[in-house]
Protein backbone atom coordinates (compact mmCIF):
# COMPACT_ATOMS: atom_id res chain seq x y z
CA UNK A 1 -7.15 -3.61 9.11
CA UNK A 2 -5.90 -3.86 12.76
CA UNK A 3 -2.89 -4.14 14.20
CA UNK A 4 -1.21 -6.66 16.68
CA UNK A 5 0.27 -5.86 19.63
CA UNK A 6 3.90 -6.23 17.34
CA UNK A 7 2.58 -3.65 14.96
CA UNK A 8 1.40 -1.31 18.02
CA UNK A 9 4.33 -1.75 19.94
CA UNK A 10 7.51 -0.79 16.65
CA UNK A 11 4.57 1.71 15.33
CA UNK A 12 5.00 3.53 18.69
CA UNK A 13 9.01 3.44 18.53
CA UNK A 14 9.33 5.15 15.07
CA UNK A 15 6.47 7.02 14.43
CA UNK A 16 4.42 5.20 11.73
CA UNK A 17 2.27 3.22 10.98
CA UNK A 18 3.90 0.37 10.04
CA UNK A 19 2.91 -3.51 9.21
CA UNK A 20 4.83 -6.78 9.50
CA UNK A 21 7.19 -7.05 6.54
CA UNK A 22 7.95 -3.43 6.50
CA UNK A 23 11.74 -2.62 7.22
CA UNK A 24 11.77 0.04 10.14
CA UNK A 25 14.73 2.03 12.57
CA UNK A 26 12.66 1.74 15.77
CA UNK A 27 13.86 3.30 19.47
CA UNK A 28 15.24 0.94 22.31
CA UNK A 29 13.82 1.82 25.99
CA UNK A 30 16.64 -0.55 26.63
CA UNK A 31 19.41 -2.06 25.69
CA UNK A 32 21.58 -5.03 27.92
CA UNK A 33 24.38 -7.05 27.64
CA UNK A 34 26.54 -9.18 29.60
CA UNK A 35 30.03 -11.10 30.40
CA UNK A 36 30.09 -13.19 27.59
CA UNK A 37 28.96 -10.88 24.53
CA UNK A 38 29.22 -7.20 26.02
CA UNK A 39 32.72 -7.19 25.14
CA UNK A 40 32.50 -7.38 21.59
CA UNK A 41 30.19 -4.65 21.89
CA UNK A 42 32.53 -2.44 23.82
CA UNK A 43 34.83 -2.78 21.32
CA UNK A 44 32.79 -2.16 17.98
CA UNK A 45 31.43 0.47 19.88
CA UNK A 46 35.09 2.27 20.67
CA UNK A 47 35.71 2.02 16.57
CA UNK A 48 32.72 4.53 16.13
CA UNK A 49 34.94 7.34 18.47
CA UNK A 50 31.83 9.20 19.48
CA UNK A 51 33.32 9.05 22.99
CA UNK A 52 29.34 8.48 24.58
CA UNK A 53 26.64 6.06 24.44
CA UNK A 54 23.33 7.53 22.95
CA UNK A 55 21.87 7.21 26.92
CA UNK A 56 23.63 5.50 29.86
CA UNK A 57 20.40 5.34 32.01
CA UNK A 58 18.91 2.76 29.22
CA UNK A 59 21.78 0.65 29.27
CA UNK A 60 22.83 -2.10 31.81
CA UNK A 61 25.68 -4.90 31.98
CA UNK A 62 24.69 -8.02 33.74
CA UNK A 63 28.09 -10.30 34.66
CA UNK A 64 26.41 -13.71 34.41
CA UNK A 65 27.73 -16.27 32.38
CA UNK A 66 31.27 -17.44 34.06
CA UNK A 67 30.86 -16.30 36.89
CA UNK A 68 32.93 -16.48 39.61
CA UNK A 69 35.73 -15.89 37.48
CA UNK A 70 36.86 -19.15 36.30
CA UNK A 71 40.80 -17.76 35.08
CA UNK A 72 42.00 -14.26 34.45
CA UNK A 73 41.46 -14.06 31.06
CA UNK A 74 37.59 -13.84 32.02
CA UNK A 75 38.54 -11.81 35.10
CA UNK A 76 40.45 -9.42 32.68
CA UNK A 77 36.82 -9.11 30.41
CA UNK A 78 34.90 -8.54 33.62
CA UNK A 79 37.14 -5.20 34.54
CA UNK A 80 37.33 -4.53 30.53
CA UNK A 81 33.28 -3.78 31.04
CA UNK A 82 33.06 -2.49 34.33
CA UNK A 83 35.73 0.19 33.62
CA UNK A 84 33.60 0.92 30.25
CA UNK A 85 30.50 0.94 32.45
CA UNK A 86 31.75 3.37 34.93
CA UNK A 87 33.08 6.01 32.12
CA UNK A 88 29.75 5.77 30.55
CA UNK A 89 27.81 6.13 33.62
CA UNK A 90 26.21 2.56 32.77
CA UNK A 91 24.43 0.49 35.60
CA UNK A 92 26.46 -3.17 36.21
CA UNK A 93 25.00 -5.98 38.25
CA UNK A 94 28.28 -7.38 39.38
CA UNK A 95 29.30 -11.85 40.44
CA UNK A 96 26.51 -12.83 42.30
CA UNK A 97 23.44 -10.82 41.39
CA UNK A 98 21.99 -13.09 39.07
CA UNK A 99 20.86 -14.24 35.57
CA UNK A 100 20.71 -11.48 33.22
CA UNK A 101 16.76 -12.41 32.52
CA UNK A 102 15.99 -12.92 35.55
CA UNK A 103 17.65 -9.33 37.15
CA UNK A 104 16.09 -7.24 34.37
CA UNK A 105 12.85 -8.09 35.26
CA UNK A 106 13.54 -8.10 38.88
CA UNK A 107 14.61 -4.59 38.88
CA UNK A 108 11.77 -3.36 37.07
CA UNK A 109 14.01 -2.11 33.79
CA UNK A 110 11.15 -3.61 31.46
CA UNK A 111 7.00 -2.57 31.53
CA UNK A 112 4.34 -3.00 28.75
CA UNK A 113 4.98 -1.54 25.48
CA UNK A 114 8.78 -1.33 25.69
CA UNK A 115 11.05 -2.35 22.82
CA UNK A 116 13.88 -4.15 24.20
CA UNK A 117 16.93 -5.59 23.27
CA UNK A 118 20.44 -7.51 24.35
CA UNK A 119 23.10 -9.33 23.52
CA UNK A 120 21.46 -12.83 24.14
CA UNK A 121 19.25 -14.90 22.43
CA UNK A 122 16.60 -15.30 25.52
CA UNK A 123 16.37 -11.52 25.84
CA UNK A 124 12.94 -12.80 24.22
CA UNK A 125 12.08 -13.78 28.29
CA UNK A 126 10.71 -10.14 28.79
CA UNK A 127 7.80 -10.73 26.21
CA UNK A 128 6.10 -12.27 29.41
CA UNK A 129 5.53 -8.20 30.59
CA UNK A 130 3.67 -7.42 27.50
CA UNK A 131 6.96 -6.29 25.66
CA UNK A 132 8.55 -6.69 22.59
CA UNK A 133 11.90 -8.02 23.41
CA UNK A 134 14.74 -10.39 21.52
CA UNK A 135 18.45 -10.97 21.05
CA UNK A 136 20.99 -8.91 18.61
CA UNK A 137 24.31 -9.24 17.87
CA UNK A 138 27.42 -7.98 19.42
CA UNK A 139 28.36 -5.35 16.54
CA UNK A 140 24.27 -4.52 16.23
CA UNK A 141 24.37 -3.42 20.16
CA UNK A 142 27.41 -0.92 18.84
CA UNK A 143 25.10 0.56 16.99
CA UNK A 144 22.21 0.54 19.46
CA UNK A 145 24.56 2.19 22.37
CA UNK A 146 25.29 4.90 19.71
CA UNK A 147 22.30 5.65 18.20
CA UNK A 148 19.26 4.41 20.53
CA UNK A 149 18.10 2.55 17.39
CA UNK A 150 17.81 -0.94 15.63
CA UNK A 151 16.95 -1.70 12.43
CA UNK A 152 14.82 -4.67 11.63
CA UNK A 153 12.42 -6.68 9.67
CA UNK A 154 8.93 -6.27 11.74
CA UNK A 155 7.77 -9.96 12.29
CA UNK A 156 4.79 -11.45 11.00
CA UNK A 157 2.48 -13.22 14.31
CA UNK A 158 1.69 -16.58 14.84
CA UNK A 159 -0.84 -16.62 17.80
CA UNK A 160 -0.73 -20.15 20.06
CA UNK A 161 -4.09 -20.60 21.60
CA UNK A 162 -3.91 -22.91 24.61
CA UNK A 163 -7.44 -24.21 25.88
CA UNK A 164 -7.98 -25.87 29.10
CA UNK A 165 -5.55 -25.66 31.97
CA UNK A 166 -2.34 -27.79 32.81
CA UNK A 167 -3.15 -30.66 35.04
CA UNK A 168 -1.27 -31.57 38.38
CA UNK A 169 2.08 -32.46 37.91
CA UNK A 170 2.79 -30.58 34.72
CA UNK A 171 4.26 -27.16 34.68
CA UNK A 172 4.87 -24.66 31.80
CA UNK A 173 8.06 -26.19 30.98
CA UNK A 174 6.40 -29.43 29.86
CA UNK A 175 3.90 -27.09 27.89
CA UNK A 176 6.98 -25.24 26.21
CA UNK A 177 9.18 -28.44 25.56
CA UNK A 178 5.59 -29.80 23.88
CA UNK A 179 5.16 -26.61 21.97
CA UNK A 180 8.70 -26.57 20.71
CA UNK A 181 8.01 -30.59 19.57
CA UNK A 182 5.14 -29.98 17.61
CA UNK A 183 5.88 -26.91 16.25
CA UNK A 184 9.67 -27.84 15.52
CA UNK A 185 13.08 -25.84 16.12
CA UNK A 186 12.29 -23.80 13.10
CA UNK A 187 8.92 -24.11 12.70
CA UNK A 188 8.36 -20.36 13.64
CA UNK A 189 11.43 -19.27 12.02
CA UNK A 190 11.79 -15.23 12.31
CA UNK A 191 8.06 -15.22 13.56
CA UNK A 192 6.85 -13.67 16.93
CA UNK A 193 4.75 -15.91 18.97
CA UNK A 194 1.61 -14.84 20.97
CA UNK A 195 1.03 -16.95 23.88
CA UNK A 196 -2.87 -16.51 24.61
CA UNK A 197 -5.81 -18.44 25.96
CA UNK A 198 -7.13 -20.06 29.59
CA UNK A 199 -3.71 -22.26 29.99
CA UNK A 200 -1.62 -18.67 29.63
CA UNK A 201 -4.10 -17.09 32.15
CA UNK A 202 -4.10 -19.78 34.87
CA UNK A 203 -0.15 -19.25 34.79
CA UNK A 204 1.88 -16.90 37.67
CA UNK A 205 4.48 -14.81 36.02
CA UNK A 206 7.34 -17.49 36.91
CA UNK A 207 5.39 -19.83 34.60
CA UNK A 208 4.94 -17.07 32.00
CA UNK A 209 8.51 -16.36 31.65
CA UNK A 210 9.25 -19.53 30.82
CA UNK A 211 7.34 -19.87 27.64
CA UNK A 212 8.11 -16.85 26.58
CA UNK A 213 11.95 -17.54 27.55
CA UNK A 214 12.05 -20.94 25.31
CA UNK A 215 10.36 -19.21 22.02
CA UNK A 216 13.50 -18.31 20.14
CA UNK A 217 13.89 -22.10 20.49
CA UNK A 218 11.12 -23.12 17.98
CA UNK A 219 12.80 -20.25 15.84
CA UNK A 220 11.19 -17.41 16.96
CA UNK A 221 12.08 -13.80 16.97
CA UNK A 222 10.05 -13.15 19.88
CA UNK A 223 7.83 -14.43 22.58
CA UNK A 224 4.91 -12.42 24.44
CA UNK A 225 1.55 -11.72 26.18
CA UNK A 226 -1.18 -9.45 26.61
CA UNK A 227 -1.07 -7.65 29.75
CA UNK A 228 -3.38 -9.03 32.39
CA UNK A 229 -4.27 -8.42 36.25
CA UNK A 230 -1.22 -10.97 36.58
CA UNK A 231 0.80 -8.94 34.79
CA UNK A 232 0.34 -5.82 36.52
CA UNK A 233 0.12 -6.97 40.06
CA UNK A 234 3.91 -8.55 39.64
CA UNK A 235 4.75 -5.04 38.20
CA UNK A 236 3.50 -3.19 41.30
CA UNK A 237 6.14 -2.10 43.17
CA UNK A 238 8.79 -3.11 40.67
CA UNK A 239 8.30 -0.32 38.13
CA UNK A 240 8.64 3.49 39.07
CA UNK A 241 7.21 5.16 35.73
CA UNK A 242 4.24 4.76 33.79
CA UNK A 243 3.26 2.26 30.98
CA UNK A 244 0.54 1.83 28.72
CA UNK A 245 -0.25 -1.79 27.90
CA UNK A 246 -0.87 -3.04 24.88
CA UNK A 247 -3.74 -5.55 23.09
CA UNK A 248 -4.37 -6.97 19.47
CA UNK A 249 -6.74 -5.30 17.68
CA UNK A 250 -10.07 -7.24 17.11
CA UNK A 251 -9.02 -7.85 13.54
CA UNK A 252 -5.54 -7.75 13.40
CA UNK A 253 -4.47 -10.39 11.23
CA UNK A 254 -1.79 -13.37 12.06
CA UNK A 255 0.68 -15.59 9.84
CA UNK A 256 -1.33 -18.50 11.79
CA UNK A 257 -3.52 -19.27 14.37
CA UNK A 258 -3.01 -22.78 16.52
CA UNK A 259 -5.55 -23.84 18.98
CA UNK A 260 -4.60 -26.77 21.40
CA UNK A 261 -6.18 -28.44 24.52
CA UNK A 262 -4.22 -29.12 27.32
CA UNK A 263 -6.33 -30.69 29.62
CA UNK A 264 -4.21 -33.51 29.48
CA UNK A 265 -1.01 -33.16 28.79
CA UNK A 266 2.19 -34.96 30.71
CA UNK A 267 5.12 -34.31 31.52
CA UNK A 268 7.60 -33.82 28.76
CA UNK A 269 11.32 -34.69 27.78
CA UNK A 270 13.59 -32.97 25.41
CA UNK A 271 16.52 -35.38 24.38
CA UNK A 272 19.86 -35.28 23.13
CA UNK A 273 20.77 -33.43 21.48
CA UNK A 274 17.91 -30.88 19.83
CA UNK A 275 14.91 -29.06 21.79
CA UNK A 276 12.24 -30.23 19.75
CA UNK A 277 13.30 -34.19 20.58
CA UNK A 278 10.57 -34.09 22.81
CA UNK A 279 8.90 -37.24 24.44
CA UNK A 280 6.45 -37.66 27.08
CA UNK A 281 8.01 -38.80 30.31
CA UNK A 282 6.13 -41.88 29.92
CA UNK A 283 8.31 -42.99 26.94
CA UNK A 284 11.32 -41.60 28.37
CA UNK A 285 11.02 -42.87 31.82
CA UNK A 286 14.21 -44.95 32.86
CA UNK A 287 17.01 -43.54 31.60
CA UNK A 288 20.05 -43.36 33.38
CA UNK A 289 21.09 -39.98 34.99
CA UNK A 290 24.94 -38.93 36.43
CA UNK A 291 23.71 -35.07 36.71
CA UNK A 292 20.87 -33.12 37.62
CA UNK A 293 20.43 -29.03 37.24
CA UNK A 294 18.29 -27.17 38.72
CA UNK A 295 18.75 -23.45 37.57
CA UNK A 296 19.06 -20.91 34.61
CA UNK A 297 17.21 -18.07 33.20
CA UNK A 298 14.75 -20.84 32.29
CA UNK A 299 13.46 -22.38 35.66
CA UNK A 300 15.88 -21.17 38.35
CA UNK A 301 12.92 -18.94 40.12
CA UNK A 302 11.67 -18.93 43.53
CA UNK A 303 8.87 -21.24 42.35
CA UNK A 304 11.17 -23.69 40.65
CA UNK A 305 13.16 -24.33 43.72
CA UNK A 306 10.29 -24.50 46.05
CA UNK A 307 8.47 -27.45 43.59
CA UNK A 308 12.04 -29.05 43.73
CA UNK A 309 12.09 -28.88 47.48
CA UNK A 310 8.53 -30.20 48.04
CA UNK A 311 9.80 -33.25 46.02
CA UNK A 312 13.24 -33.68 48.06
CA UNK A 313 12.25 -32.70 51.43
CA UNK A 314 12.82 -36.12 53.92
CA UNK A 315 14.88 -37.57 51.05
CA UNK A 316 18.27 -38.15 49.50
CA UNK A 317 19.29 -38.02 45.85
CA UNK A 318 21.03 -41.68 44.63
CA UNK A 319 23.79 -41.87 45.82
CA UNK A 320 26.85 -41.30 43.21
CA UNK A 321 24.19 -38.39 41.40
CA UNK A 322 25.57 -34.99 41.18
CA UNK A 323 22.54 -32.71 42.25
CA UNK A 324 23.55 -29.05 41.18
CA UNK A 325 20.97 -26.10 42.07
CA UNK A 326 21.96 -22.24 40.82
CA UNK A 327 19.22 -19.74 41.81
CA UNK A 328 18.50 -17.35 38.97
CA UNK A 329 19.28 -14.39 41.32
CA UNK A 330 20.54 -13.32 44.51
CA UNK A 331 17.11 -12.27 45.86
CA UNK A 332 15.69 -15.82 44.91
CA UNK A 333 18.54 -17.14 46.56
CA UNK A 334 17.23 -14.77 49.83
CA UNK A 335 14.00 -15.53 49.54
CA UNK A 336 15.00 -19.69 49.27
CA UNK A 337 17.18 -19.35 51.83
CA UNK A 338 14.65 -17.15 53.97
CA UNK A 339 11.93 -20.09 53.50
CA UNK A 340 14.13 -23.06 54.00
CA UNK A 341 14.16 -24.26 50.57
CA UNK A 342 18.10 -24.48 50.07
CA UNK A 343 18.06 -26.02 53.58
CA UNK A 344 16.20 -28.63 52.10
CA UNK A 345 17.51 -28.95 48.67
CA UNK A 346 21.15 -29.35 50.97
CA UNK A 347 19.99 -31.76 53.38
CA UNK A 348 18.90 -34.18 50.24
CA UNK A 349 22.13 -33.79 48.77
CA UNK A 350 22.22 -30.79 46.35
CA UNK A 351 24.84 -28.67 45.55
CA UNK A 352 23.96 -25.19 46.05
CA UNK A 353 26.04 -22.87 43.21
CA UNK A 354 26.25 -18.84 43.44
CA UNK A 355 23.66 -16.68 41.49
CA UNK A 356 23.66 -16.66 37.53
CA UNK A 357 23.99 -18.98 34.48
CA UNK A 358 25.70 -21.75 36.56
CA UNK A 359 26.88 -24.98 34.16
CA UNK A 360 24.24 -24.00 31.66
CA UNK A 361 26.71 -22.91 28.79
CA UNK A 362 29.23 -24.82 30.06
CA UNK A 363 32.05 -21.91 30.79
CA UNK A 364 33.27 -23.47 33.98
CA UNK A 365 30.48 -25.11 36.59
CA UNK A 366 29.45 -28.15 36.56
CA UNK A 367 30.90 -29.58 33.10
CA UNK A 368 29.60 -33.33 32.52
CA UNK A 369 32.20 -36.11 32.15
CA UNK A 370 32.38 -38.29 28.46
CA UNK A 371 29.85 -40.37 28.48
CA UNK A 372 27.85 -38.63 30.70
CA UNK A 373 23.89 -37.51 30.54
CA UNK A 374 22.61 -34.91 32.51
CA UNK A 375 19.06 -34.01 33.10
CA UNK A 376 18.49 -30.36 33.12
CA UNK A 377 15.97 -27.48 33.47
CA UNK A 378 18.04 -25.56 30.69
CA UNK A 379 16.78 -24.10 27.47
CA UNK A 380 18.99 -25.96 25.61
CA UNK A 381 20.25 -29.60 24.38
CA UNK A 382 23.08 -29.57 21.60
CA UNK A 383 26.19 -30.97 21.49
CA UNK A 384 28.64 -29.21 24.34
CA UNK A 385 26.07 -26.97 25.14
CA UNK A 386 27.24 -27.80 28.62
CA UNK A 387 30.89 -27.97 28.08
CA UNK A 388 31.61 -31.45 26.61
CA UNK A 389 30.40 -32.72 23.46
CA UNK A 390 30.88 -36.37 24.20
CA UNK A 391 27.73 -35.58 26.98
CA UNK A 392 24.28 -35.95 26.44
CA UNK A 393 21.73 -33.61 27.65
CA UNK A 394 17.75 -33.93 28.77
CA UNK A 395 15.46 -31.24 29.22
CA UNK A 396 12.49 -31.16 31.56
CA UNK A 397 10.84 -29.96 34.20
CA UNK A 398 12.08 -28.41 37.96
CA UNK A 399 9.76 -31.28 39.04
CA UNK A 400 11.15 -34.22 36.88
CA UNK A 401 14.82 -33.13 37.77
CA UNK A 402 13.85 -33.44 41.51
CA UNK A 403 12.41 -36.95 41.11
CA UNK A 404 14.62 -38.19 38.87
CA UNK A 405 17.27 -37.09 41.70
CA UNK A 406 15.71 -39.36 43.94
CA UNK A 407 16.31 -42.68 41.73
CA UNK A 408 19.15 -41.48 39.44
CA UNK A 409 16.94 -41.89 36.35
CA UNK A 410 14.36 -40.19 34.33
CA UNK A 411 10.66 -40.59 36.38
CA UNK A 412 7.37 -39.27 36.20
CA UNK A 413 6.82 -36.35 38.82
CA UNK A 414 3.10 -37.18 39.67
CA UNK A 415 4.26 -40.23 41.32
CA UNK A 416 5.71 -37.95 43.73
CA UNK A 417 3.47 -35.06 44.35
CA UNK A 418 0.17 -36.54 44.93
């Protein structure tokens, strides 16, 4: 029987032939973690007293998540790691460079075939380069920066089969949040999903990420893609070793197979206060907004600001709406900045915030008032997920945000892109 490109990949990072349900100790290519979690991982890793990390080129810290420093207890945990980082010799993308999913793949740490993990739960993002990649725990990364190694269950596959392409006006986000509605928040519980079909292979790798970014939010273990000429042209120039990628098997065999069309979908809502409360816009349309954010690991990419700006340019959010817009990364800040995109986002009222998670987990930017709802192009919903727990949170589209900034409640996109 054949394998799937799950099976190929773990097979190929412990040298057998292994199927899903087998327990395995596979190899990391590479291994990340960042402001919020790396600490605890510093730590457990000290109480092993091996004095070195198994190999400091395969490691990276990413300072992301309260950043700027919001008090000196954080400022304190950002020198803890960057002194580790320096004694081990370990790469640090220091305030300002970025997301942590968004600078990984940037850089070019991640290529076909690699086994990745980190200390987040939307490490799953880098599935979108034909890898196998999710999130561990703080005390598991100890044991990955000693040993090289994890130990894991390997997943069963359910394969999502899109058919058709997304019309105007709807973006992968709405396909995501509609995914994650029908399928449920733990409807693919400790599965890796396969994104596949003509509605994957119409999509840039912006729009790729983003699927692949949301999966652990339907349950998932992991989220990914074949490789494709999409695929590889992003990685040219990014990547400076080789990489083999990697397909299903003809036969390999899946938990489950899904087949959707669509051709017509619409723009989608996810509402207070779980992911897979997802609406069309239609039925959501109207709802009262005090906050809008554009930004996170999610939809914070060149592409997400430039749809944003095409909506905003020549016009002004409502007034009393707090527009907040965090690029993912300094060089999509550069590149926005380079093609007057911020100017624009600026000029219509937005608040620009520095590279990385901005209010997202709700550490210091940003934090909604009681009573408040904010409409967001986060990955997430729940109670305080942005810092208050008497807020309520939508999910949607770069495009939705941007007209819904415009009349300071939830509207249909299309209306203003055609």
């Amino acid at each position: 029987m054949g394998k799937t490109i799950v099976e190929k990949i773990l097979s190929s990072h412990c040298n057998e032939d292994i199927r899903a349900g087998d327990y395995v100790v596979a190899r990391v290519d590479l291994a990340m973690s960042h402001d919020s979690t790396g600490p605890i991982a510093i730590e457990a890793f000290k109480k092993y007293e091996e004095g070195h990390v198994w190999d400091s080129s395969k490691v990276c810290f990413v300072l992301d998540h309260a950043t700027p420093s919001p008090n000196e207890r954080v400022s304190n945990l950002h020198t803890m790691i960057k002194d580790f980082a320096t004694s081990q010799g370990i790469k640090v993308y220091d305030v300002g460079e970025g997301v942590c999913h968004q600078v990984v793949v940037e850089k070019g740490l991640v290529c076909p075939g690699d086994f990745v993990v980190g200390t987040d739960s939307h490490t799953c993002t880098y599935g979108a380069l034909n890898a196998l990649s999710f999130g561990v725990g703080s005390t598991d990364m100890s044991g990955v920066l000693l040993t090289g190694k994890l130990w894991l269950k390997v997943p069963e596959v359910l394969k999502i089969i899109y058919k058709g392409t997304l019309p105007r006006g709807v973006f992968s986000k709405d396909l995501m949040l509609y995914t994650i509605g029908r399928i449920g928040a733990a409807g693919a519980d400790y599965l890796a999903i396969e994104f596949a079909g003509d509605g994957i292979k119409a999509m840039n790798m912006s729009e790729r990420l983003v699927m692949c970014n949301m999966s652990i939010e339907c349950g998932a273990k992991a989220g990914y893609m074949e490789a494709d000429e999409v695929t590889l042209s992003w990685l040219e120039g990014r990547v400076n070793r080789a990489f083999e990628p990697v397909f299903d098997d003809l036969d390999a065999k899946f938990a489950d197979v899904y087949e959707w069309d669509i051709s017509d979908l619409t723009p989608q809502v996810a509402c207070p206060h779980t992911v897979d409360n997802v609406f069309s816009v239609e039925e959501v349309q109207g709802e009262e907004i005090q906050q809008i954010f554009i930004g996170t690991c999610t939809n914070g990419r060149l592409e997400d600001l430039r749809i944003a700006a095409q909506i905003l340019r020549g016009r002004r959010i409502k007034e009393g709406l707090r527009l907040l817009v965090c690029p993912a990364s300094r060089d999509v800040m550069l590149a926005s900045m380079k093609e007057g995109v911020l100017l624009s986002l600026v000029e219509s009222g937005a608040t620009i915030i520095p590279p990385g998670c901005g209010p997202c987990p709700g550490t210091h930017l940003g934090v909604p008032a009681d009573g408040e709802r904010v409409l967001s192009t986060a990955n997430r919903n729940f109670k305080g997920r942005m810092g208050n727990n008497k807020a309520e949170i939508f999910l949607a589209s770069p495009a939705t945000c941007a007209a819904s900034a415009i009349e300071g409640r939830v509207v249909d996109p299309r209306k203003y892109l055609n």
